[in-house]
N, C-alpha and C. Protein backbone atom coordinates (compact mmCIF):
# COMPACT_ATOMS: atom_id res chain seq x y z
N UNK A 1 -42.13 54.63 -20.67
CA UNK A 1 -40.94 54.07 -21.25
C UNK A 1 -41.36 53.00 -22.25
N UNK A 2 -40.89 52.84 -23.24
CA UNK A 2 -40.94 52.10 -24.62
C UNK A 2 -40.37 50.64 -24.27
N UNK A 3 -41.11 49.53 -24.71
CA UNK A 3 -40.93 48.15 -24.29
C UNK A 3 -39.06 48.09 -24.64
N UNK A 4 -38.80 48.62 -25.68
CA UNK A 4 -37.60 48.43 -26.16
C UNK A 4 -36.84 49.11 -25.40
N UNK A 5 -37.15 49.97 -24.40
CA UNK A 5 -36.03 51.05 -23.63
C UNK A 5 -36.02 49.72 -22.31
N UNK A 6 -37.12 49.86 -21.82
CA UNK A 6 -37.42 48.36 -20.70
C UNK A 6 -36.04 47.32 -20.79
N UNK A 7 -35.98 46.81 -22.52
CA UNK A 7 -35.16 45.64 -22.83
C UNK A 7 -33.69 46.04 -22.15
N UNK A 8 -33.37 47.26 -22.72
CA UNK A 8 -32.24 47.65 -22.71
C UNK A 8 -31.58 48.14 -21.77
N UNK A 9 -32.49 48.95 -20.47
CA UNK A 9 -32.32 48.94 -19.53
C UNK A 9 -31.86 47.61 -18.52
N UNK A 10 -33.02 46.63 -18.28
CA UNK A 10 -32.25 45.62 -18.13
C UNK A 10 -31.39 45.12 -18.73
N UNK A 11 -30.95 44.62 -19.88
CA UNK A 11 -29.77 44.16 -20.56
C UNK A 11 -28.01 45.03 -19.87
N UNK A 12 -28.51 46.17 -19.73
CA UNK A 12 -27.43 47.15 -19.41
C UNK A 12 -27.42 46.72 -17.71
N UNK A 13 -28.20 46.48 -17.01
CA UNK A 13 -28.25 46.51 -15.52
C UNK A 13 -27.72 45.09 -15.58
N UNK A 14 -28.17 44.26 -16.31
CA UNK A 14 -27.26 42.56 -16.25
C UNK A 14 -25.59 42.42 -16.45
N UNK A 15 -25.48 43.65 -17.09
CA UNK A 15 -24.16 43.07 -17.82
C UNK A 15 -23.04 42.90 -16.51
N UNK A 16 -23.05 43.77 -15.78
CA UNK A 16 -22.30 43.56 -14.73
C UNK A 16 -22.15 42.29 -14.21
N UNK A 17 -23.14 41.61 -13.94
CA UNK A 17 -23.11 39.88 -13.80
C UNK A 17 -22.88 39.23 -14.72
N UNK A 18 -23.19 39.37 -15.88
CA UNK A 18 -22.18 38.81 -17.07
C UNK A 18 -20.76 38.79 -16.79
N UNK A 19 -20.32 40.08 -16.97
CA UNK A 19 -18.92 39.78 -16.58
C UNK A 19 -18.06 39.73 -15.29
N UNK A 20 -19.04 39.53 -13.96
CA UNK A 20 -18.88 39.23 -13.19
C UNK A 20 -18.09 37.46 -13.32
N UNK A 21 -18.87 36.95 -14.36
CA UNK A 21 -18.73 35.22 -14.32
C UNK A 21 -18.22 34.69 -15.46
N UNK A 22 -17.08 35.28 -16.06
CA UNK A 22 -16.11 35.27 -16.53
C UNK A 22 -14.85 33.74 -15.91
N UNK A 23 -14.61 32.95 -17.04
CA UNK A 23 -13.50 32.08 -16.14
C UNK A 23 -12.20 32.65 -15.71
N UNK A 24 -11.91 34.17 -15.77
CA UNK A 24 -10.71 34.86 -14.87
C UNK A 24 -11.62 35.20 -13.69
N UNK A 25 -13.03 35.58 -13.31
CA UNK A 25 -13.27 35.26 -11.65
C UNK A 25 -13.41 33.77 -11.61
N UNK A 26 -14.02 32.51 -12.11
CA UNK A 26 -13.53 31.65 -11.37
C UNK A 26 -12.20 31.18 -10.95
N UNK A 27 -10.84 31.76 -11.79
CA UNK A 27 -9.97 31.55 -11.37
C UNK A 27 -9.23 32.43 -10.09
N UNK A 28 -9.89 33.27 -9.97
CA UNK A 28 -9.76 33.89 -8.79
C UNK A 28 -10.28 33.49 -7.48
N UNK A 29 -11.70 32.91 -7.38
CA UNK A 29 -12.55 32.29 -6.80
C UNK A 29 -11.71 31.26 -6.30
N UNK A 30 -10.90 30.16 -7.15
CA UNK A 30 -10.29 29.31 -6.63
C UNK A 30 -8.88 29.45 -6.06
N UNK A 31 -8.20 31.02 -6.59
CA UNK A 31 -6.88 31.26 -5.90
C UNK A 31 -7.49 31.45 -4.82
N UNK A 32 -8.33 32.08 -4.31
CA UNK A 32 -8.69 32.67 -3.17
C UNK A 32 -9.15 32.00 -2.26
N UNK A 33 -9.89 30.75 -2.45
CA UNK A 33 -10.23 29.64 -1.63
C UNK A 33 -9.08 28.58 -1.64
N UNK A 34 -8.22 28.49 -2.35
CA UNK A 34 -6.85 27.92 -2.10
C UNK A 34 -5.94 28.53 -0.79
N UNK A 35 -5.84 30.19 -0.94
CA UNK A 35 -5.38 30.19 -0.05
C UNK A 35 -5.60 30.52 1.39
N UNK A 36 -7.33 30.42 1.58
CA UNK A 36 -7.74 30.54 2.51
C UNK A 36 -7.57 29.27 3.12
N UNK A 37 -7.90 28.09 2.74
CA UNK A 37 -7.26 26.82 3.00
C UNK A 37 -5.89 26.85 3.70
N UNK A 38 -4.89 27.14 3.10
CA UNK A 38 -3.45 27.35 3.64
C UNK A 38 -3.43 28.34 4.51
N UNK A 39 -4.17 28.93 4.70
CA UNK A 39 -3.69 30.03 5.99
C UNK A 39 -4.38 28.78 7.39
N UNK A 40 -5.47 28.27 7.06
CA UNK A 40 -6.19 27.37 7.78
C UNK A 40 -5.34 26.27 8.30
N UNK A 41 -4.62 25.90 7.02
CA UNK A 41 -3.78 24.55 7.12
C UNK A 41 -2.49 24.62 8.05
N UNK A 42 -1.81 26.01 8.06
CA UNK A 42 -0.89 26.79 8.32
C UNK A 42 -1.23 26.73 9.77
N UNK A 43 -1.87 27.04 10.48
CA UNK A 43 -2.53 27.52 11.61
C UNK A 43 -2.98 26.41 12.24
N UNK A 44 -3.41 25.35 11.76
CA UNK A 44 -4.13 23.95 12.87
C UNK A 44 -2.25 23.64 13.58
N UNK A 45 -3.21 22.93 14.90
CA UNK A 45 -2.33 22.22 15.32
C UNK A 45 -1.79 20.80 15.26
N UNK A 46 -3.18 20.27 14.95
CA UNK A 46 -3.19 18.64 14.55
C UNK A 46 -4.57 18.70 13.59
N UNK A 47 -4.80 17.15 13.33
CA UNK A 47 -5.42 16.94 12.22
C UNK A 47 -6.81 17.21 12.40
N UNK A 48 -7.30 16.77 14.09
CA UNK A 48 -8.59 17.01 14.12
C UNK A 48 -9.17 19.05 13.90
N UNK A 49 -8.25 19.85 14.50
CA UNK A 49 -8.61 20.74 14.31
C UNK A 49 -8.45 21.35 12.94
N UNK A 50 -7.40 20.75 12.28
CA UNK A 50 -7.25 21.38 10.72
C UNK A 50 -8.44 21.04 9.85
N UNK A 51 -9.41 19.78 10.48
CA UNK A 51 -10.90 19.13 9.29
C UNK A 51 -11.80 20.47 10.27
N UNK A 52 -11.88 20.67 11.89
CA UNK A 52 -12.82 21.78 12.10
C UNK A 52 -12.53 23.09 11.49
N UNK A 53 -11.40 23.85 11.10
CA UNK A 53 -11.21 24.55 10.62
C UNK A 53 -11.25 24.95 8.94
N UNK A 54 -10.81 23.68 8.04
CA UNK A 54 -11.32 23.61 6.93
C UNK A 54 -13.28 23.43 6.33
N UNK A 55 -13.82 22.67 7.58
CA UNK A 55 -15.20 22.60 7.05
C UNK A 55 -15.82 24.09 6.31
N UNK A 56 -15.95 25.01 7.24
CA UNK A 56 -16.94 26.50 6.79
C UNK A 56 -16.18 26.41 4.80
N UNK A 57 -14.50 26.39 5.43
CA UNK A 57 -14.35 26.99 4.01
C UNK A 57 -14.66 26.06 3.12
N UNK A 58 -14.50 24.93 3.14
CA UNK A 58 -14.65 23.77 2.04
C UNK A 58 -16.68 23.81 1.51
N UNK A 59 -16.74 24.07 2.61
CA UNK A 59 -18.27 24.09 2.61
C UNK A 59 -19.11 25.22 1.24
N UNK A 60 -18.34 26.06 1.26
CA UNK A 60 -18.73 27.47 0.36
C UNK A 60 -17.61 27.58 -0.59
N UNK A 61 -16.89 26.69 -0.84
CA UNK A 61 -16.02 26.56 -2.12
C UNK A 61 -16.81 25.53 -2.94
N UNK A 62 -17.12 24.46 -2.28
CA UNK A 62 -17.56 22.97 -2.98
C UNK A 62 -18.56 23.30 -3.19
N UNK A 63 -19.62 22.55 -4.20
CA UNK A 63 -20.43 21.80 -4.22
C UNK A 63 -20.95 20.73 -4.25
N UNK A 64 -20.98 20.72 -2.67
CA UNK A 64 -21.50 18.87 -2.37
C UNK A 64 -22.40 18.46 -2.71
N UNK A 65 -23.79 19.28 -3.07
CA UNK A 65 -24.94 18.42 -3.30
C UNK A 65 -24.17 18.02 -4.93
N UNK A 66 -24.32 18.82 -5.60
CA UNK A 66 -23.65 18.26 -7.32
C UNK A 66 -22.85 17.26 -7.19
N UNK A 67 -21.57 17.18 -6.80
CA UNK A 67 -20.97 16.45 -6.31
C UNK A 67 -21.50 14.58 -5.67
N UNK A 68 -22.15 14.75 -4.77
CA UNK A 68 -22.98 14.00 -4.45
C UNK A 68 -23.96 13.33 -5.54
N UNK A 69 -24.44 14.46 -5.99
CA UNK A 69 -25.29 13.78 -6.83
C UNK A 69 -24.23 12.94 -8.33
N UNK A 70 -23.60 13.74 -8.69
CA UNK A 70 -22.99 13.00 -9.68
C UNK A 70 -21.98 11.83 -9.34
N UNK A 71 -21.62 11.58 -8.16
CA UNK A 71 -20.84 10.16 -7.16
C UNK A 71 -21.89 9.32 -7.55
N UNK A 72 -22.98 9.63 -7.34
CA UNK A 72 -23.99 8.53 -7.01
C UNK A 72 -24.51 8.21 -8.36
N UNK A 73 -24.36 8.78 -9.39
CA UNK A 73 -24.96 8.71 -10.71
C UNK A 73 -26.40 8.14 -11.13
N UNK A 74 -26.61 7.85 -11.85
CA UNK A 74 -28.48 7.62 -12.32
C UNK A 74 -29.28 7.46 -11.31
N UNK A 75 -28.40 6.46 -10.29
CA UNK A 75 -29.33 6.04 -9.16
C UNK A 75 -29.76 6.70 -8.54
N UNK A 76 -29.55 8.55 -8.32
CA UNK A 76 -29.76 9.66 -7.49
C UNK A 76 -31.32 9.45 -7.58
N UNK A 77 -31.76 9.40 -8.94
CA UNK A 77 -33.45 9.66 -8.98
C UNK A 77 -33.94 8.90 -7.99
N UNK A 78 -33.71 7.68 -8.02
CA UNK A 78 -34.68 7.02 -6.87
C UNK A 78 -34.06 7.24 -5.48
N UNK A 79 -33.12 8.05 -5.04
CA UNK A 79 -33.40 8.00 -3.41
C UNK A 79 -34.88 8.95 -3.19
N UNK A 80 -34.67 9.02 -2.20
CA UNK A 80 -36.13 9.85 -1.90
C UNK A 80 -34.89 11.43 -0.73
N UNK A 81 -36.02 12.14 -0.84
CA UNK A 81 -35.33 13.68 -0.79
C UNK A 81 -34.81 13.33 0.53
N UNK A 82 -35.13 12.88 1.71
CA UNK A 82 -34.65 12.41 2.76
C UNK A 82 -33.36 11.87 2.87
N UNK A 83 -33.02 10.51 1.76
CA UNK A 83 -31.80 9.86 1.30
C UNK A 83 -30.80 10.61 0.68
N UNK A 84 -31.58 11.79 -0.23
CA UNK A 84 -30.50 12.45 -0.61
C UNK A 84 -30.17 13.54 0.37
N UNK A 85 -30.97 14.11 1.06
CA UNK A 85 -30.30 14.84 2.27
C UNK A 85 -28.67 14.18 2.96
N UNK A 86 -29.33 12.76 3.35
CA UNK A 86 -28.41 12.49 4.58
C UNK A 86 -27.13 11.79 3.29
N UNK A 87 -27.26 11.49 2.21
CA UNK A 87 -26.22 11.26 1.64
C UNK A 87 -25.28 12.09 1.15
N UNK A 88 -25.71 13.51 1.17
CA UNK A 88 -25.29 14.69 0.98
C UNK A 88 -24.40 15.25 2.39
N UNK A 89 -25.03 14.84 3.10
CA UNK A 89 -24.83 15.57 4.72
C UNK A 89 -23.03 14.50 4.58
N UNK A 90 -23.41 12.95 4.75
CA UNK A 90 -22.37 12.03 4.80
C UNK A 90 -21.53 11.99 3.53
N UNK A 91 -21.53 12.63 2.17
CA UNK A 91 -20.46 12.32 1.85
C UNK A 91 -19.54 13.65 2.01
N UNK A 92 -20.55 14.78 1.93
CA UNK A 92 -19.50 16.41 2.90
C UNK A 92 -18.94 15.73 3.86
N UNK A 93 -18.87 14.87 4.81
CA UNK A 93 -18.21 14.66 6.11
C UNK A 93 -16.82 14.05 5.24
N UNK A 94 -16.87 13.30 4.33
CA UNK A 94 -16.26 11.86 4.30
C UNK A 94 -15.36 12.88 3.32
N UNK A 95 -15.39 13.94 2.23
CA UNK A 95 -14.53 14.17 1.82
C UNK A 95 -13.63 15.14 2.80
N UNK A 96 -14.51 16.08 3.51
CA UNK A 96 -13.73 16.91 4.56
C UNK A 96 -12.72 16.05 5.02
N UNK A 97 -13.39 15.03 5.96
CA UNK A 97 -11.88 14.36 6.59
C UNK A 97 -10.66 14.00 6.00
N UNK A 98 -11.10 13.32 4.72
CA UNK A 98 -10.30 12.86 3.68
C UNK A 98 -9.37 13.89 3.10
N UNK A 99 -10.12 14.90 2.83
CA UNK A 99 -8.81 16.45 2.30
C UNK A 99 -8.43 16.43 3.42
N UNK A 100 -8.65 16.76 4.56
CA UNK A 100 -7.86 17.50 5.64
C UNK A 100 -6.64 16.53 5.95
N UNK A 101 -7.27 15.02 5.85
CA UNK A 101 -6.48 14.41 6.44
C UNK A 101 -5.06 14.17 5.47
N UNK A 102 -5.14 14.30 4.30
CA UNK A 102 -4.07 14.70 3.45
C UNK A 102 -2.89 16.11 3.69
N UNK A 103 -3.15 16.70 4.66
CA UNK A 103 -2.32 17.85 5.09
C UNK A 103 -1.88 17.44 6.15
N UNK A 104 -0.78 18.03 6.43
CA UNK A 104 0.08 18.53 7.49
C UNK A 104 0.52 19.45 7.74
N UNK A 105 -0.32 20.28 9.45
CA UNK A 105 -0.36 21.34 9.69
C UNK A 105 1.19 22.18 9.57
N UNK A 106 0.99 23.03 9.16
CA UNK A 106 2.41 24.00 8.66
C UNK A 106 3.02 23.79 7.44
N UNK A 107 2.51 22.72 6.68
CA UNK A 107 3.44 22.36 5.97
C UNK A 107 2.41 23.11 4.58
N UNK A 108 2.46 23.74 3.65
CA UNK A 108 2.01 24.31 2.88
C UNK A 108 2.53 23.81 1.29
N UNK A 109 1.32 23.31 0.19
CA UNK A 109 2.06 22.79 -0.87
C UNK A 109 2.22 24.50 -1.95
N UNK A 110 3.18 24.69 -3.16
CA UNK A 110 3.53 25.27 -3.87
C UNK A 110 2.62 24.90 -4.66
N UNK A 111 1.80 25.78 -5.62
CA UNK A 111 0.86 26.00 -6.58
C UNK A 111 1.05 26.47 -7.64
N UNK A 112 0.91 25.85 -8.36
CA UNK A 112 1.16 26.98 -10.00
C UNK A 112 0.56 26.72 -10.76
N UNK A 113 -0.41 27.71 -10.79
CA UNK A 113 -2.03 27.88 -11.71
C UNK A 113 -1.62 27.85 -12.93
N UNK A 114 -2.10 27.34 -14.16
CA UNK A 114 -2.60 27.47 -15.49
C UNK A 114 -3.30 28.60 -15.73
N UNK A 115 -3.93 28.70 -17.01
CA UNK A 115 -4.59 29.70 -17.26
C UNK A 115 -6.39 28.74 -17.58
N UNK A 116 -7.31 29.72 -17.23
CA UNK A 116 -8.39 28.73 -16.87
C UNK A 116 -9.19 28.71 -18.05
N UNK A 117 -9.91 27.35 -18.53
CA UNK A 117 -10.30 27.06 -19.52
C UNK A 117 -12.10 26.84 -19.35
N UNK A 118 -12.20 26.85 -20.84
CA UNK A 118 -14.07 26.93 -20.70
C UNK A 118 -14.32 26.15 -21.57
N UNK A 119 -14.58 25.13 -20.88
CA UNK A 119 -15.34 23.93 -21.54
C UNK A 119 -16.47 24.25 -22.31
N UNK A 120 -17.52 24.81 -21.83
CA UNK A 120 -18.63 25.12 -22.02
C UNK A 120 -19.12 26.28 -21.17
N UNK A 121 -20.37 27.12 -21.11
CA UNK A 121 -20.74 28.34 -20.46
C UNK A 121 -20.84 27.83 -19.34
N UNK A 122 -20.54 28.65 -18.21
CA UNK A 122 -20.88 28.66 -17.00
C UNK A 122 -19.51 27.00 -16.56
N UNK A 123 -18.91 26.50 -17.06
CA UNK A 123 -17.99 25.47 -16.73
C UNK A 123 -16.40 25.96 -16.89
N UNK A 124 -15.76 26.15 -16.05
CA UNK A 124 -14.28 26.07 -16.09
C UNK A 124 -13.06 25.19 -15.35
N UNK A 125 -12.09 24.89 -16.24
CA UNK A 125 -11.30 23.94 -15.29
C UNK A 125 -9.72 24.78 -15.44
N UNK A 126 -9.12 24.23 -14.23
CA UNK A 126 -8.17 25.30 -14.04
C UNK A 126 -7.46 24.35 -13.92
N UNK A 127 -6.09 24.10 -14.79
CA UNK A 127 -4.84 23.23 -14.14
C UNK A 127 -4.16 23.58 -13.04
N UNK A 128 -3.57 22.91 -12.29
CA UNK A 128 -2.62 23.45 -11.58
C UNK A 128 -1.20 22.18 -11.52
N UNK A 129 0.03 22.82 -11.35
CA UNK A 129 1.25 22.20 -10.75
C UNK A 129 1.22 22.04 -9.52
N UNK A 130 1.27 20.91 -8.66
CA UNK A 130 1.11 21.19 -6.94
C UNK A 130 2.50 20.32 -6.88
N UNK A 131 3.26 21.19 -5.93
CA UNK A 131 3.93 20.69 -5.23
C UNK A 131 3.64 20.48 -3.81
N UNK A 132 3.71 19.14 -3.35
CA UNK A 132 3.87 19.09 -1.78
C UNK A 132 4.48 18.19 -0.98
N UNK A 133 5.75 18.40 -0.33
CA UNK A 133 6.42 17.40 0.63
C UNK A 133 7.28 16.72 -0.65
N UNK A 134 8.04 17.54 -1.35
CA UNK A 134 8.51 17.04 -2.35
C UNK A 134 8.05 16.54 -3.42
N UNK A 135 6.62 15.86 -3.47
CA UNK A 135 5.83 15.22 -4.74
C UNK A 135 5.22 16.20 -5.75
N UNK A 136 5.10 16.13 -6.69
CA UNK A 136 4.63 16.97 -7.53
C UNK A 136 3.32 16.01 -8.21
N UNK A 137 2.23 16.85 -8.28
CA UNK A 137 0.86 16.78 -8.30
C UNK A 137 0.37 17.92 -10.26
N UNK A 138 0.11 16.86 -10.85
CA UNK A 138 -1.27 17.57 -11.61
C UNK A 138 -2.73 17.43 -10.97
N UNK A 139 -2.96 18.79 -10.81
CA UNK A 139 -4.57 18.84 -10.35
C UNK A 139 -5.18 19.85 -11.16
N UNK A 140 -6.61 19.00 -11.52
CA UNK A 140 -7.51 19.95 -12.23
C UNK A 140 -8.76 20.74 -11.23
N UNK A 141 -8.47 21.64 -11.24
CA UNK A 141 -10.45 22.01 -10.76
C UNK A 141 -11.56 22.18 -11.81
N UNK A 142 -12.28 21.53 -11.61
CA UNK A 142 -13.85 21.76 -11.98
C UNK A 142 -14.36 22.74 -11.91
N UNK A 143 -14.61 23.86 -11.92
CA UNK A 143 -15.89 25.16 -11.24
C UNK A 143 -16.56 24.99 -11.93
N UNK A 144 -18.13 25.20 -11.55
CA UNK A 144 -19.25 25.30 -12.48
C UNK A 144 -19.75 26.63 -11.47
N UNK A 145 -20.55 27.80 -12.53
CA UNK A 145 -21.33 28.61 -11.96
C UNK A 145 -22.87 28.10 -11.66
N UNK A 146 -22.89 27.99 -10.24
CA UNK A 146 -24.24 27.98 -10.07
C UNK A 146 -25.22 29.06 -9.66
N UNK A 147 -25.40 29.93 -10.05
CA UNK A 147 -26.33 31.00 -10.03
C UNK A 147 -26.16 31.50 -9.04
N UNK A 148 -27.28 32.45 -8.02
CA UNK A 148 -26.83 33.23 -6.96
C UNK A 148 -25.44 32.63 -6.13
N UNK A 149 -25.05 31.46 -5.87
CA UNK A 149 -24.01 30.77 -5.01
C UNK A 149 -22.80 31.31 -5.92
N UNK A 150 -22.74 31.49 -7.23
CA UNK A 150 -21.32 32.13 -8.02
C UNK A 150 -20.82 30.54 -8.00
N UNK A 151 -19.09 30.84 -8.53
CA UNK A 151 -18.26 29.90 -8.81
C UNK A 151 -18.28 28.59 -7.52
N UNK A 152 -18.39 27.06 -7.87
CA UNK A 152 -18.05 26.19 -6.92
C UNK A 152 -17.53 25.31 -7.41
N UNK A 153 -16.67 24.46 -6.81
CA UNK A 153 -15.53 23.38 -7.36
C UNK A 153 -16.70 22.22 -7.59
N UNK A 154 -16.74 21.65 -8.62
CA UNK A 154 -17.87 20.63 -8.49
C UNK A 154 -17.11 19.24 -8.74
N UNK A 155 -15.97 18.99 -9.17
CA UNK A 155 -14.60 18.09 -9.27
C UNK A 155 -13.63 18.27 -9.48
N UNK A 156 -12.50 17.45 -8.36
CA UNK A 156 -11.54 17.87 -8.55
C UNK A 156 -10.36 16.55 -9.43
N UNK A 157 -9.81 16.41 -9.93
CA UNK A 157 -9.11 15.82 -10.91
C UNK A 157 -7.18 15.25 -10.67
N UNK A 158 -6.78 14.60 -9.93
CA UNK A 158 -5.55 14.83 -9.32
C UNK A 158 -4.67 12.97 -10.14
N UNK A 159 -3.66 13.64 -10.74
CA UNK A 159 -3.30 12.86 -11.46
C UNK A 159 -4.28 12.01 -12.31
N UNK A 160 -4.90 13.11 -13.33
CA UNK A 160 -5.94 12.02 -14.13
C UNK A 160 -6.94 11.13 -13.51
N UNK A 161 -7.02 11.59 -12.42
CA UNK A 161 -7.93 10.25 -11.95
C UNK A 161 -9.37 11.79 -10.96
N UNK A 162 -10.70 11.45 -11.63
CA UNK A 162 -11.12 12.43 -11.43
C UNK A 162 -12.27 11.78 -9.68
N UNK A 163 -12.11 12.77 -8.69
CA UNK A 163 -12.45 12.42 -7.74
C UNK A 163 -14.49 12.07 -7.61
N UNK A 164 -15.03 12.90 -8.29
CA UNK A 164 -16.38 12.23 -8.71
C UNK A 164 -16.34 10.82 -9.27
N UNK A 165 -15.78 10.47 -10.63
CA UNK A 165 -15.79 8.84 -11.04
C UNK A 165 -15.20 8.09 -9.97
N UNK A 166 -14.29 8.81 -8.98
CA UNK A 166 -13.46 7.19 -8.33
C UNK A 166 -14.94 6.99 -7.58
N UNK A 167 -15.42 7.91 -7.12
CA UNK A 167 -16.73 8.04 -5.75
C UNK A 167 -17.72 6.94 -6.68
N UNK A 168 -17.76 7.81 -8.06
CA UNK A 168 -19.19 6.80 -8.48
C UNK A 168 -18.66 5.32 -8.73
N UNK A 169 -17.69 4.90 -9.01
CA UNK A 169 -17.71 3.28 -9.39
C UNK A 169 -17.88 2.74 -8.07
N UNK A 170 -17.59 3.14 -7.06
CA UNK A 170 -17.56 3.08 -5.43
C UNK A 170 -19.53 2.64 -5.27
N UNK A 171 -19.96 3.99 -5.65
CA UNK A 171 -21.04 3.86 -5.07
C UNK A 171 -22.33 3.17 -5.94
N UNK A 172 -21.69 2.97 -7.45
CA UNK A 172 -22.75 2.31 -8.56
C UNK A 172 -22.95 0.65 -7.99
N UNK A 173 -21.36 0.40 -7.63
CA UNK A 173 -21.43 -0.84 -7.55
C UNK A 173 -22.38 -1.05 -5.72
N UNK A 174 -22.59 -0.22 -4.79
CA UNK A 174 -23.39 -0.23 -3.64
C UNK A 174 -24.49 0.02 -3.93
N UNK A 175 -25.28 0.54 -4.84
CA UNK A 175 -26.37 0.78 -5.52
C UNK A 175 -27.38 -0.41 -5.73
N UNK A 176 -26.30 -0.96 -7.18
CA UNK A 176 -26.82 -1.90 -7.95
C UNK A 176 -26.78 -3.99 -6.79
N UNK A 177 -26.24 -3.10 -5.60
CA UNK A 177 -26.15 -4.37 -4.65
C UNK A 177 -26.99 -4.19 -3.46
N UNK A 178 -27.74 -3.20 -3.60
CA UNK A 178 -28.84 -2.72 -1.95
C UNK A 178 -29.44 -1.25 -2.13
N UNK A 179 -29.26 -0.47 -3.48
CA UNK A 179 -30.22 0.74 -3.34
C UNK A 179 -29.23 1.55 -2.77
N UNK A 180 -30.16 2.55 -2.50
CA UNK A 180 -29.62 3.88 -1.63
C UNK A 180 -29.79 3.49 -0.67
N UNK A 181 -30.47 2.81 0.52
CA UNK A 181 -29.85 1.98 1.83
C UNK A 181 -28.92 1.80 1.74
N UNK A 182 -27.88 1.05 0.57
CA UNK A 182 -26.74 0.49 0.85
C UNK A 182 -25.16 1.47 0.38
N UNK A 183 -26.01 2.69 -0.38
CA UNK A 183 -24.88 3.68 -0.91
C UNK A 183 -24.82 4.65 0.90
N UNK A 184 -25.93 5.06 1.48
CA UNK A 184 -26.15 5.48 2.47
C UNK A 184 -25.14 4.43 3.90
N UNK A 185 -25.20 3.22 3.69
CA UNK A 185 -24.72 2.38 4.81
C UNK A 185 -23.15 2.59 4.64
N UNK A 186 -22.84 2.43 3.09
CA UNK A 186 -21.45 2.30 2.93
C UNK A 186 -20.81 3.82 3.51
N UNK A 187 -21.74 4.84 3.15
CA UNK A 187 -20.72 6.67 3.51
C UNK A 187 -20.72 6.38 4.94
N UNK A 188 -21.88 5.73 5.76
CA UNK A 188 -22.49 6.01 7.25
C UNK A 188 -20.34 5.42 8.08
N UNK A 189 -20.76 3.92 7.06
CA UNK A 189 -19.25 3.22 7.61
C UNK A 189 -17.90 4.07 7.34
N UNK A 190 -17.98 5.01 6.20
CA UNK A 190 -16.51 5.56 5.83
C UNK A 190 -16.23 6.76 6.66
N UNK A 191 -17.32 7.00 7.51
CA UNK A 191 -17.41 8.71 7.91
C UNK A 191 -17.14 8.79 9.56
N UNK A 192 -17.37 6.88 10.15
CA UNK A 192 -17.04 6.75 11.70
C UNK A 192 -15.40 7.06 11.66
């Protein structure tokens, strides 16, 4: 086979993943982990079981390490891989509780997707209308494609106020006052 048949062969065997990762599957990606959430949310009885029941899914929608890492901003370089483990491990805890604890079991909010936009390759953000408990909500999602893992929410955006920056002014200012000891002490305290 001719180097040029080689090219083309692969090129032709890729394309399927090309348009596999399209921002109409990340917007699917996120209808679909939206409403796996609500069947979840739907189904708890109280709050503690609605955060055990949301973890798996939140877990394989999100991306916490990104996430994490961009909360914590510049200062990420100097933790050491250990620090960023357990700061990773503690701020997955601290947002789980925090979403879950924003629901009330049965009570399900109304959604109404936008059409999803591309910032740049492999980046899409999806508006949405949320209604819930009467309030009405602008929320943006973030997805970024990260390679074999596919589409993951890497921020989410709820009334203009984007949930990575609130985390990082949080944690720049614990940083620049004790290191990653003290970004690590502060999640350890938010997560009892």
């Amino acid at each position: 086979m001719k180097p040029c048949s080689i090219l083309l062969a692969l090129l032709l065997v890729g394309m399927p993943a090309l348009r596999a990762s399209t921002p109409a599957d990340a917007e699917s990606f996120l209808k679909n982990a939206v409403a796996q959430v609500a069947t979840a949310a739907n189904s708890a009885i109280d709050g503690p079981s609605l955060a055990k029941q949301l973890e798996p899914l939140l877990v394989k929608t999100i991306s916490f390490d990104a996430m994490t890492r961009r909360a914590v901003g510049p200062g990420w370089r100097q933790f050491t891989d250990a620090q960023q483990a357990e700061a990773i491990r503690l701020f997955t805890a601290l947002v789980i509780r925090s979403y879950s604890g924003k629901f009330t079991p049965g009570e399900l909010p109304t959604i109404d997707y936008k059409s999803a936009q591309s910032p740049a390759p492999g980046r899409v953000e999806i508006s949405t209308k949320t209604t819930y408990k009467g309030s009405k909500y602008d929320v943006v999602y973030r997805l970024e494609l990260l390679g074999a893992k596919g589409w993951r929410i890497t921020d989410i955006v709820i009334e203009g106020v984007s949930m990575v920056a609130n985390y990082r002014t949080q944690f720049d200012a614990r940083f620049k006052a004790g290191g990653a000891d003290a970004v690590i002490g502060s999640l350890k305290k938010s997560t009892l």
